[in-house]
C-alpha atoms as a PDB file:
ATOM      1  CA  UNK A   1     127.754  31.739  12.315  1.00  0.00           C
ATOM      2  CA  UNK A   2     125.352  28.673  11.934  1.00  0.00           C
ATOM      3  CA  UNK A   3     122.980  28.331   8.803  1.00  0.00           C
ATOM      4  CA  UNK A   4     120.145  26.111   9.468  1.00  0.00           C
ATOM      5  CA  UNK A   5     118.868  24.550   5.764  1.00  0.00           C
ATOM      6  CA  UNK A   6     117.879  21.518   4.366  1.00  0.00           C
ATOM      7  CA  UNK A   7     119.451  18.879   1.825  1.00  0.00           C
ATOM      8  CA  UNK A   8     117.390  16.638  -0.236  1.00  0.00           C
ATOM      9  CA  UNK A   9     118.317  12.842  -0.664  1.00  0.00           C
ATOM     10  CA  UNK A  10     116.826  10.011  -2.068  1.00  0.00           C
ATOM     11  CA  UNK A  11     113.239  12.407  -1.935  1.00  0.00           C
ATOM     12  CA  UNK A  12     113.249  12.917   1.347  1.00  0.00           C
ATOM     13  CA  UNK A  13     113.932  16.270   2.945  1.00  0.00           C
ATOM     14  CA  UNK A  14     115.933  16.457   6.068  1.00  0.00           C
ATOM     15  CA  UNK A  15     116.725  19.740   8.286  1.00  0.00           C
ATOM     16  CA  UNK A  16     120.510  20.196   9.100  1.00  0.00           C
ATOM     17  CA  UNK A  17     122.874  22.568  10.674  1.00  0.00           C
ATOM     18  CA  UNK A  18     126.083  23.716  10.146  1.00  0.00           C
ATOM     19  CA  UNK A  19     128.423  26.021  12.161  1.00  0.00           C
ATOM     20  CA  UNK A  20     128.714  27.529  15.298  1.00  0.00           C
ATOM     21  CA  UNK A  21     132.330  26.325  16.127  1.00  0.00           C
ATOM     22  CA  UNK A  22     135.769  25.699  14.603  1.00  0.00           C
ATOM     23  CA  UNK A  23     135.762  27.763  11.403  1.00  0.00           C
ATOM     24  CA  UNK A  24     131.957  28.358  11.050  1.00  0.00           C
ATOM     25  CA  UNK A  25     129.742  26.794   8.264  1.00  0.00           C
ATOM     26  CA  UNK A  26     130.300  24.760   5.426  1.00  0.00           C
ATOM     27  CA  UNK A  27     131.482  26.646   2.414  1.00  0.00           C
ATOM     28  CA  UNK A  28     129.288  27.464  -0.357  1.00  0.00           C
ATOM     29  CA  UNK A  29     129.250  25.134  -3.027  1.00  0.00           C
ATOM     30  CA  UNK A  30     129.158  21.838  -4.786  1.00  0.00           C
ATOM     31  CA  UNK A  31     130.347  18.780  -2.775  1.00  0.00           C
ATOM     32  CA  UNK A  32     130.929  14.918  -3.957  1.00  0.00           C
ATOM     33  CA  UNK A  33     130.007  12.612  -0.948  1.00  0.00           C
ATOM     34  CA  UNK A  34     131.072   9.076  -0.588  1.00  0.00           C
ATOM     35  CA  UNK A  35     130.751   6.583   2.165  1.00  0.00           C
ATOM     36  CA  UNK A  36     132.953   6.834   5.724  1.00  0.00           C
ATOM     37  CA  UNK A  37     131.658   5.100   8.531  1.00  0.00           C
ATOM     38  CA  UNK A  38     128.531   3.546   8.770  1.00  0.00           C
ATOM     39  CA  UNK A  39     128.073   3.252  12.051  1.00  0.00           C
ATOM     40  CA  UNK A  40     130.113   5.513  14.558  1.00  0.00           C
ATOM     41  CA  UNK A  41     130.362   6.173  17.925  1.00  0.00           C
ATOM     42  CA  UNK A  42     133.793   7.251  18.757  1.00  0.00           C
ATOM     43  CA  UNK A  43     133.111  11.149  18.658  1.00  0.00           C
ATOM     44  CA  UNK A  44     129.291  12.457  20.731  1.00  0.00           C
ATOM     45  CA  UNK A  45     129.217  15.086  18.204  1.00  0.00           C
ATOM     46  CA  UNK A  46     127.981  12.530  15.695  1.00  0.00           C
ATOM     47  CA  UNK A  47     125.888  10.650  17.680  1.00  0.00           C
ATOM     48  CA  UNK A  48     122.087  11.722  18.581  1.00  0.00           C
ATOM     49  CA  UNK A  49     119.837   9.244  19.781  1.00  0.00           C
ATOM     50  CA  UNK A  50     121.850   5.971  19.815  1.00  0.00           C
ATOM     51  CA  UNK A  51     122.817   6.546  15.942  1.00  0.00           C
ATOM     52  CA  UNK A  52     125.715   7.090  14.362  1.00  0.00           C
ATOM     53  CA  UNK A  53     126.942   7.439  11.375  1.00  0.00           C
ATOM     54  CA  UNK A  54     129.551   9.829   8.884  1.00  0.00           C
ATOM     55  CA  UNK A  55     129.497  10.395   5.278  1.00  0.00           C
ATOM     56  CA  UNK A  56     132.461  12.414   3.719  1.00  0.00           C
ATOM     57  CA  UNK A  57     132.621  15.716   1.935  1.00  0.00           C
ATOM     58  CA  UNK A  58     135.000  16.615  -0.771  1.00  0.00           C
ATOM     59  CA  UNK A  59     137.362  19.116   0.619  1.00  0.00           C
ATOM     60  CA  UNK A  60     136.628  22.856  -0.298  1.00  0.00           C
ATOM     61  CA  UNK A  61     138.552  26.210  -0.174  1.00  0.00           C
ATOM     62  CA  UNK A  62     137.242  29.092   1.969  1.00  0.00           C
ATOM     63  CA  UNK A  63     138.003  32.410   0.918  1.00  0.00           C
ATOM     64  CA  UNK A  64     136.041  33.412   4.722  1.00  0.00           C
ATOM     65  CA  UNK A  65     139.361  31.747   6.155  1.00  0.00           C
ATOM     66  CA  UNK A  66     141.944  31.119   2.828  1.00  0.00           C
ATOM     67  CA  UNK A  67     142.362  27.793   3.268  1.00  0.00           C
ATOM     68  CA  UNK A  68     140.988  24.690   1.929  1.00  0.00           C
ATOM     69  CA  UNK A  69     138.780  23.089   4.228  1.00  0.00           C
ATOM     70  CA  UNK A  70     139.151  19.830   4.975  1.00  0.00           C
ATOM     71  CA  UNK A  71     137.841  16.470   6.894  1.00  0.00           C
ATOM     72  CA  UNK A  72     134.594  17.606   6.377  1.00  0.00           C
ATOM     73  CA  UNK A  73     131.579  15.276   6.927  1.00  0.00           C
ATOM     74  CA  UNK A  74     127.835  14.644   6.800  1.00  0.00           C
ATOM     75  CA  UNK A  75     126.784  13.287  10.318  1.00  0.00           C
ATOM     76  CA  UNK A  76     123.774  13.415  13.183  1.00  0.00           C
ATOM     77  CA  UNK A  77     123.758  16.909  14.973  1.00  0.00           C
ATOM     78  CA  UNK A  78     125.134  15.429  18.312  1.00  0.00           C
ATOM     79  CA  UNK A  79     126.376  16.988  21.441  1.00  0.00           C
ATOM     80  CA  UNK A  80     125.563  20.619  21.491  1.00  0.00           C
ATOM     81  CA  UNK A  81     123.803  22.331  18.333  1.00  0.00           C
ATOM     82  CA  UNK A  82     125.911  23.192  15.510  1.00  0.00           C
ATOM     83  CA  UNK A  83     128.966  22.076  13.839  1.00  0.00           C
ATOM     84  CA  UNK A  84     132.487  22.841  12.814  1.00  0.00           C
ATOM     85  CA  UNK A  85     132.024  22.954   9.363  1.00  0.00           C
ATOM     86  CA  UNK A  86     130.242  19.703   8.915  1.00  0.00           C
ATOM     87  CA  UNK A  87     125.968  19.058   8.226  1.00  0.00           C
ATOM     88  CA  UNK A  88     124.727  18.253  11.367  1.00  0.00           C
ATOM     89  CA  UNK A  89     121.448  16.370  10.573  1.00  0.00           C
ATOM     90  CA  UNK A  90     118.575  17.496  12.840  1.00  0.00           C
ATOM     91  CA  UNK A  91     116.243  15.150  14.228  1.00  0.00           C
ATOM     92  CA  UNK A  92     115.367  11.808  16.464  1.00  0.00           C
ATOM     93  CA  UNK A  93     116.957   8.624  15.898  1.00  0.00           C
ATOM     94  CA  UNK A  94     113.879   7.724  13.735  1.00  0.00           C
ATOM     95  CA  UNK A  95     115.284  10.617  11.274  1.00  0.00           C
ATOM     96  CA  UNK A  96     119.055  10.053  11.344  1.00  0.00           C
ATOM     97  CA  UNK A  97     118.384   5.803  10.326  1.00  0.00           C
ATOM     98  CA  UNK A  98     115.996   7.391   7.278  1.00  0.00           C
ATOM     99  CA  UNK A  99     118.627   9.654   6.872  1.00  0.00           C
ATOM    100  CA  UNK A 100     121.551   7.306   6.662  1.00  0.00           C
ATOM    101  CA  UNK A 101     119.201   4.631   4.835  1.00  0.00           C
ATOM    102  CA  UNK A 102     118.685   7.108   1.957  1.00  0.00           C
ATOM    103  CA  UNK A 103     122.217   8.702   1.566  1.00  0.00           C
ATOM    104  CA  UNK A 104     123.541   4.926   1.676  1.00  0.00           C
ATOM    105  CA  UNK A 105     120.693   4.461  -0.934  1.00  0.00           C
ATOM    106  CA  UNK A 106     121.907   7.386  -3.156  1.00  0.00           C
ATOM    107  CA  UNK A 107     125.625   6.545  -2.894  1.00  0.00           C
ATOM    108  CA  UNK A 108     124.658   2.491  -4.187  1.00  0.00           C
ATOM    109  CA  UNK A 109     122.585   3.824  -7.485  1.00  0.00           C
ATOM    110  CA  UNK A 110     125.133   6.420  -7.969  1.00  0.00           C
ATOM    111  CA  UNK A 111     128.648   3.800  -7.949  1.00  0.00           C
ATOM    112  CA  UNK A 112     129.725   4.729  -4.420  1.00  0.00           C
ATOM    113  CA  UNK A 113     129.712   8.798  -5.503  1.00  0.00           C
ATOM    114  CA  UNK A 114     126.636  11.466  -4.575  1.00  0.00           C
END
């Protein structure tokens, strides 16, 4: 299953999905983010447009799978639509730098943690 929502940072609303692959959607829930990789280009699935880019999640049990889910990340919604588990930003390159510009934003005013 993909769910197709939106996540709120720095003020600015951005559409994302997650799913469709691996072990479906993110699990429901509270997540601390901190910073991964800035700039990335080493997997097409978090790439769109020329811009990359991966912020982590804290890891998370599923009950939909009983395990703790793991290596999860924030990242553009590259490749084909969806994810494995990870928010998959929507949107043009213009989106994913205001994107990354306002997470990186967050995580500075908020000592590294979001």
């Amino acid at each position: 299953m993909t769910a197709a929502i939106t996540i709120t940072v720095n003020g600015h609303t951005y559409s994302f999905k997650s799913g469709g692959a691996g072990k479906g959607n993110l699990p429901k829930g509270k997540y601390d983010v901190t910073a991964h990789r800035n700039s990335r280009f080493d997997k097409p699935s978090m790439v769109r447009d020329g811009v990359g880019y991966s912020f982590a999640l804290s890891n998370k049990y599923d009950a939909r799978v009983g395990a703790t889910r793991s290596e999860l990340r924030i990242h553009p919604d590259g490749g084909r639509p969806g994810t494995i588990g990870c928010i998959g930003i929507q949107g043009n390159r213009a989106t994913q730098n205001a994107f990354r510009n306002d997470m990186n934003a967050e995580l500075r005013r908020n000592g590294g943690h979001y």
